[in-house]
C-alpha atoms as a PDB file:
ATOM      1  CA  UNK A   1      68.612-141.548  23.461  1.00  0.00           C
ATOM      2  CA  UNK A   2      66.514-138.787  24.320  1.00  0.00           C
ATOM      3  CA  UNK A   3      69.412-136.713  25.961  1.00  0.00           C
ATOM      4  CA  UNK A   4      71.548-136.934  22.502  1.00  0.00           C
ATOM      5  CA  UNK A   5      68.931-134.169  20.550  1.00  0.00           C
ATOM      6  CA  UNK A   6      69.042-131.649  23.825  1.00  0.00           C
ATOM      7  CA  UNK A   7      72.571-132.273  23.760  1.00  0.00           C
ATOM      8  CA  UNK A   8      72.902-131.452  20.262  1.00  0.00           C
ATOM      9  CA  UNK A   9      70.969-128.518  20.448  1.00  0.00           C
ATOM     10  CA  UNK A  10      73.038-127.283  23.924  1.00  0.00           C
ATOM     11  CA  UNK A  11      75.880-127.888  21.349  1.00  0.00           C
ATOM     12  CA  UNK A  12      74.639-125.964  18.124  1.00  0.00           C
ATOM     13  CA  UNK A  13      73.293-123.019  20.762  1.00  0.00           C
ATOM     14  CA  UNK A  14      76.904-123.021  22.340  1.00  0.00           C
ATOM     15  CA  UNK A  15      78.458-123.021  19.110  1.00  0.00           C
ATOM     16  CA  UNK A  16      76.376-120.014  17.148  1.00  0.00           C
ATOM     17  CA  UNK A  17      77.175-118.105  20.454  1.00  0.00           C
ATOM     18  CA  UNK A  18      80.556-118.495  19.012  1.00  0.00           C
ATOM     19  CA  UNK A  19      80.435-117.664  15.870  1.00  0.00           C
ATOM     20  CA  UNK A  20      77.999-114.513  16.595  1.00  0.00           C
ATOM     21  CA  UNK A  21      81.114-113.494  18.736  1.00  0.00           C
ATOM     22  CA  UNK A  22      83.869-114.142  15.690  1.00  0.00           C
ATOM     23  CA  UNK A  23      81.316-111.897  13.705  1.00  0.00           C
ATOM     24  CA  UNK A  24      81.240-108.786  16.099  1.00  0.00           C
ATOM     25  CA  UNK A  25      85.044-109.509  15.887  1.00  0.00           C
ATOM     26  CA  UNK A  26      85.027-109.386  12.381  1.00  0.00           C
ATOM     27  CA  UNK A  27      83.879-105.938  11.819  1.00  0.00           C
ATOM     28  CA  UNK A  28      86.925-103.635  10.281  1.00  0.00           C
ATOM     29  CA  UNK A  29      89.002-101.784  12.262  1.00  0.00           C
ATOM     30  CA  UNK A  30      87.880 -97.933  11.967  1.00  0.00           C
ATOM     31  CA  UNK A  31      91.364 -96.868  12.112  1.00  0.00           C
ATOM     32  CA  UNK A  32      91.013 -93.361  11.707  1.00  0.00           C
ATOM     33  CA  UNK A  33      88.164 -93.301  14.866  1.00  0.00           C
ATOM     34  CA  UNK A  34      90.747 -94.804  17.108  1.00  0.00           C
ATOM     35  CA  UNK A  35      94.113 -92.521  15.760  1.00  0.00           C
ATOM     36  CA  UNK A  36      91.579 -89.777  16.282  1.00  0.00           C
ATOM     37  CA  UNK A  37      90.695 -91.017  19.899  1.00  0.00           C
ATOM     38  CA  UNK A  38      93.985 -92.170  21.492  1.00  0.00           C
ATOM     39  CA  UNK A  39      95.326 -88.686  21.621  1.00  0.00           C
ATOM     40  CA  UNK A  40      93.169 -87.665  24.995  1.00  0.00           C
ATOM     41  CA  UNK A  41      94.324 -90.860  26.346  1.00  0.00           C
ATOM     42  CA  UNK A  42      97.933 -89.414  25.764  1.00  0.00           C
ATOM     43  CA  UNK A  43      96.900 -85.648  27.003  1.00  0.00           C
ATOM     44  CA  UNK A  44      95.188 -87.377  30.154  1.00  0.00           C
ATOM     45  CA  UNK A  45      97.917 -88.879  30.872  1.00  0.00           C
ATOM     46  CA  UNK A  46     100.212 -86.320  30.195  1.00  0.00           C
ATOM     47  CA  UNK A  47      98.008 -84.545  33.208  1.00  0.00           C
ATOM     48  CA  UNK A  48      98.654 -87.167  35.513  1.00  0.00           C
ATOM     49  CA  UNK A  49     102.730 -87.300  34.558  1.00  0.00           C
ATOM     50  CA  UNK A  50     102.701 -83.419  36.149  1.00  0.00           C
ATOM     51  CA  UNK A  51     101.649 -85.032  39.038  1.00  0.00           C
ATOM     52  CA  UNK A  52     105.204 -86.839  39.483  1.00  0.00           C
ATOM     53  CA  UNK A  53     108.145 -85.012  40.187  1.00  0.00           C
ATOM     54  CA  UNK A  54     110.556 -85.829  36.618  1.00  0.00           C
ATOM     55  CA  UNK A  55     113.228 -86.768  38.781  1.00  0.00           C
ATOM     56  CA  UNK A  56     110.999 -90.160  38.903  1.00  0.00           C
ATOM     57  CA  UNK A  57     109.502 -90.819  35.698  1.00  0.00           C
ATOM     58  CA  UNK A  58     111.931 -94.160  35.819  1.00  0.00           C
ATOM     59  CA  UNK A  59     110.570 -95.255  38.962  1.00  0.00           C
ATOM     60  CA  UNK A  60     107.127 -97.371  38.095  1.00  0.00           C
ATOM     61  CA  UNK A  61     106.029 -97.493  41.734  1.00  0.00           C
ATOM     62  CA  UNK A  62     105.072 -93.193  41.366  1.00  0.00           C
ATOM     63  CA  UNK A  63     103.158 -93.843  38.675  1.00  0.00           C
ATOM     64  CA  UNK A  64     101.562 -97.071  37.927  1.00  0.00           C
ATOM     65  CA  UNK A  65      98.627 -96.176  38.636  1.00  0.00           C
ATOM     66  CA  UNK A  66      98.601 -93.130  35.956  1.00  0.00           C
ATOM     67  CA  UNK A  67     100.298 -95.906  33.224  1.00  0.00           C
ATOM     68  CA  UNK A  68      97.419 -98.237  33.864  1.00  0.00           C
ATOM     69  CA  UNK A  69      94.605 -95.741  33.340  1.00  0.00           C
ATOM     70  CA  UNK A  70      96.511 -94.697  30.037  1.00  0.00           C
ATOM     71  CA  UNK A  71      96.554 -98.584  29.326  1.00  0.00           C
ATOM     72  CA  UNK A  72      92.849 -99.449  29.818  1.00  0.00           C
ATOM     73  CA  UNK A  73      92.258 -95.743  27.685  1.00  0.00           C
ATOM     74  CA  UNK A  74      94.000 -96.933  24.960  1.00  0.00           C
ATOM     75  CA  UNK A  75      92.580-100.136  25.122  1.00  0.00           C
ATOM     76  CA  UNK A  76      89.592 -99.231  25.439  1.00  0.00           C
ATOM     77  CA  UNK A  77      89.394 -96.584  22.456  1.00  0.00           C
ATOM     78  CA  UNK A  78      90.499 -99.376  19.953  1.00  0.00           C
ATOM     79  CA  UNK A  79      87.748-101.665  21.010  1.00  0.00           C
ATOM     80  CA  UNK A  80      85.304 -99.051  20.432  1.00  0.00           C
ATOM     81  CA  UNK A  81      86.893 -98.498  17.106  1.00  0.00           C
ATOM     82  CA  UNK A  82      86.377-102.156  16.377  1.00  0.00           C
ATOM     83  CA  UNK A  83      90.231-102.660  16.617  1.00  0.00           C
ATOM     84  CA  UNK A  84      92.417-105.258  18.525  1.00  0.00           C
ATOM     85  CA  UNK A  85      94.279-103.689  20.705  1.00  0.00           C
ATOM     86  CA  UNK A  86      97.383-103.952  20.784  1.00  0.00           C
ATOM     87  CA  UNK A  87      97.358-103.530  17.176  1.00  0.00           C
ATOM     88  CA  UNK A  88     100.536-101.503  15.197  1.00  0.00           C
ATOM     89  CA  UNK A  89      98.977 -98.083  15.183  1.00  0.00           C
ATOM     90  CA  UNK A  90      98.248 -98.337  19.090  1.00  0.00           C
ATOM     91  CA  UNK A  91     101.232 -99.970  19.447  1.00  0.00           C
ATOM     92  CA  UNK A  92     103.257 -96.592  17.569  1.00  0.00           C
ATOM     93  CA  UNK A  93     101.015 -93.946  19.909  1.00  0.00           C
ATOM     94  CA  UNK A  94     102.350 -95.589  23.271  1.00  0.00           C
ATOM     95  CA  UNK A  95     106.001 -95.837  21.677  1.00  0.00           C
ATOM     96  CA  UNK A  96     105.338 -91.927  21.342  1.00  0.00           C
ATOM     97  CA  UNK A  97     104.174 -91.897  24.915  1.00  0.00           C
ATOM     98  CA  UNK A  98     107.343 -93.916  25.969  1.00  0.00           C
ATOM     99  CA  UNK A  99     109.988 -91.573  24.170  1.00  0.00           C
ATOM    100  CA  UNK A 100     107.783 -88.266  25.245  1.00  0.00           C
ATOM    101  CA  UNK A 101     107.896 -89.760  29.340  1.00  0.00           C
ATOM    102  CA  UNK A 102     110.918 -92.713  29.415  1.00  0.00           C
ATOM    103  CA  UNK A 103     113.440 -91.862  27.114  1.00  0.00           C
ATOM    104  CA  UNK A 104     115.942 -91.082  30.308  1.00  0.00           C
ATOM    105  CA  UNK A 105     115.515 -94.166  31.645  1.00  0.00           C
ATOM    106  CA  UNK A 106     118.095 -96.797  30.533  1.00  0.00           C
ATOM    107  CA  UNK A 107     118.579 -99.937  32.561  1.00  0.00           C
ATOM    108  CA  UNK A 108     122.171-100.067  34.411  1.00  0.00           C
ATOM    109  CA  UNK A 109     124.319-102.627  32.603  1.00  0.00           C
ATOM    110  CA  UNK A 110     124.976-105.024  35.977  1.00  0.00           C
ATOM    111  CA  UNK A 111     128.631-105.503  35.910  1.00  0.00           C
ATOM    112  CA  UNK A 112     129.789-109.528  36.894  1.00  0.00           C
ATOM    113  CA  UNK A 113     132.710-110.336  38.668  1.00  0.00           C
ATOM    114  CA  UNK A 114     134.074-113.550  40.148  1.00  0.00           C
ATOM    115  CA  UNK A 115     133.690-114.092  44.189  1.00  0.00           C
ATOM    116  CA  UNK A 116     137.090-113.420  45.826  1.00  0.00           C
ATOM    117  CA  UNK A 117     139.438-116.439  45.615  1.00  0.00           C
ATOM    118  CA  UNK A 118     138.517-118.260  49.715  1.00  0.00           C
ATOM    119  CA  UNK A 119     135.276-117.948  48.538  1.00  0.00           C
ATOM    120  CA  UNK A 120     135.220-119.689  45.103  1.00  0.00           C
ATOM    121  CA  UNK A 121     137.899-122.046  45.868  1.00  0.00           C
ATOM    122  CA  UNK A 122     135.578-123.228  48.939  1.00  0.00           C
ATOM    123  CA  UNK A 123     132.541-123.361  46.224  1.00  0.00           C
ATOM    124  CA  UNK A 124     134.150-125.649  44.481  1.00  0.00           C
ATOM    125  CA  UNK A 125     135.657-127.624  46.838  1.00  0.00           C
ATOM    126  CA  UNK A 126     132.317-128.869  48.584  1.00  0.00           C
ATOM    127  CA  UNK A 127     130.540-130.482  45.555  1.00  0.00           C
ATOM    128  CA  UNK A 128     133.862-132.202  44.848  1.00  0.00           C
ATOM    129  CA  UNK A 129     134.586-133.376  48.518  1.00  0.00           C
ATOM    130  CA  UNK A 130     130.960-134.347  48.868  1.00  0.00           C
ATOM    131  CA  UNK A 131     131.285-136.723  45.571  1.00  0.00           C
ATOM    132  CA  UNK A 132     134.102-138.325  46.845  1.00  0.00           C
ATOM    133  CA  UNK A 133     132.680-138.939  50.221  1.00  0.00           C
ATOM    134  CA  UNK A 134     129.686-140.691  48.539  1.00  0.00           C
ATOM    135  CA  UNK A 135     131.564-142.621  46.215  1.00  0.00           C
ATOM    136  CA  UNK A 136     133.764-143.953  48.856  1.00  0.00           C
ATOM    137  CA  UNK A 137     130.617-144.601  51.262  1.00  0.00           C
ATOM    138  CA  UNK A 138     128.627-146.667  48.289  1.00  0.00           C
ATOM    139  CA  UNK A 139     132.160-148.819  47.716  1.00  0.00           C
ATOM    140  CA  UNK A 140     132.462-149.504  51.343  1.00  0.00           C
ATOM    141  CA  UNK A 141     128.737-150.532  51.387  1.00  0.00           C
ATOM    142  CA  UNK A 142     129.069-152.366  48.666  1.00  0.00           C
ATOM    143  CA  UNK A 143     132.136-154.570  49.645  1.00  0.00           C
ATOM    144  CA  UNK A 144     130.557-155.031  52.648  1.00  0.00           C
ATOM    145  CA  UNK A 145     127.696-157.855  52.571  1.00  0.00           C
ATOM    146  CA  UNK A 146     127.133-158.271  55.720  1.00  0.00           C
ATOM    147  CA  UNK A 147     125.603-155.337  56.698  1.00  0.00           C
ATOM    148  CA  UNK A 148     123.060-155.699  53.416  1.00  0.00           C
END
């Protein structure tokens, strides 16, 4: 019984945690700070991409490194703009970044094509083959009730 009230209180003290948190949350987005702030993230960024020969902008491996620094910037201007991030705006500044860096870099369409002929004939055959084997094996067992 005495456990219940410190449990209670644990409770309430775990639950105004909580809602202090939703309240720092809540504070509007000062969307003009964080406009007004992404930019460097984009011009540091920019710096790095001069780095990397432009023959492999579409090749992540040179550059992750560069695209995860302009992440966290990003990020981490909208949070101090009391912004989620992503939110639209930051969302529209890294599509900028994207078309300024990646527009050259379309995916390959992979073109299909059936195996040769031996090969998908012998692909099908097997499952089929197999089935019949183990139909034929569980009659055979099945008329026979001796061995069971």
């Amino acid at each position: 019984r005495r456990q219940l009230p410190v449990l209670l209180l644990w409770v309430n003290g775990l639950m105004m945690l909580g809602f202090a948190g939703a309240r720092q949350q809540t504070e509007l987005c000062n969307e003009s700070l964080m406009l007004e702030k992404l930019p460097a993230c984009g011009k540091s960024f920019e710096e790095m991409m001069k780095k990397v020969d432009s023959k492999k902008w579409c090749n992540l491996t040179e550059f992750i490194m560069y695209y995860d620094n302009f992440t966290q910037c990003t990020e981490r201007e909208a949070n101090n703009a009391s912004c989620f991030w992503p939110n639209p705006l930051a969302e529209g500044f890294i599509t900028g970044i994207h078309k300024q860096f990646f527009s050259n870099c379309t995916s390959e369409k992979v073109h299909w094509e059936d195996p040769p002929d031996e090969i998908l004939i012998t692909l099908i055959l097997i499952p089929v083959m197999l089935t019949c084997a183990m139909i034929t094996l569980v009659v055979w067992c099945s008329k026979r009730s001796d061995i069971l």
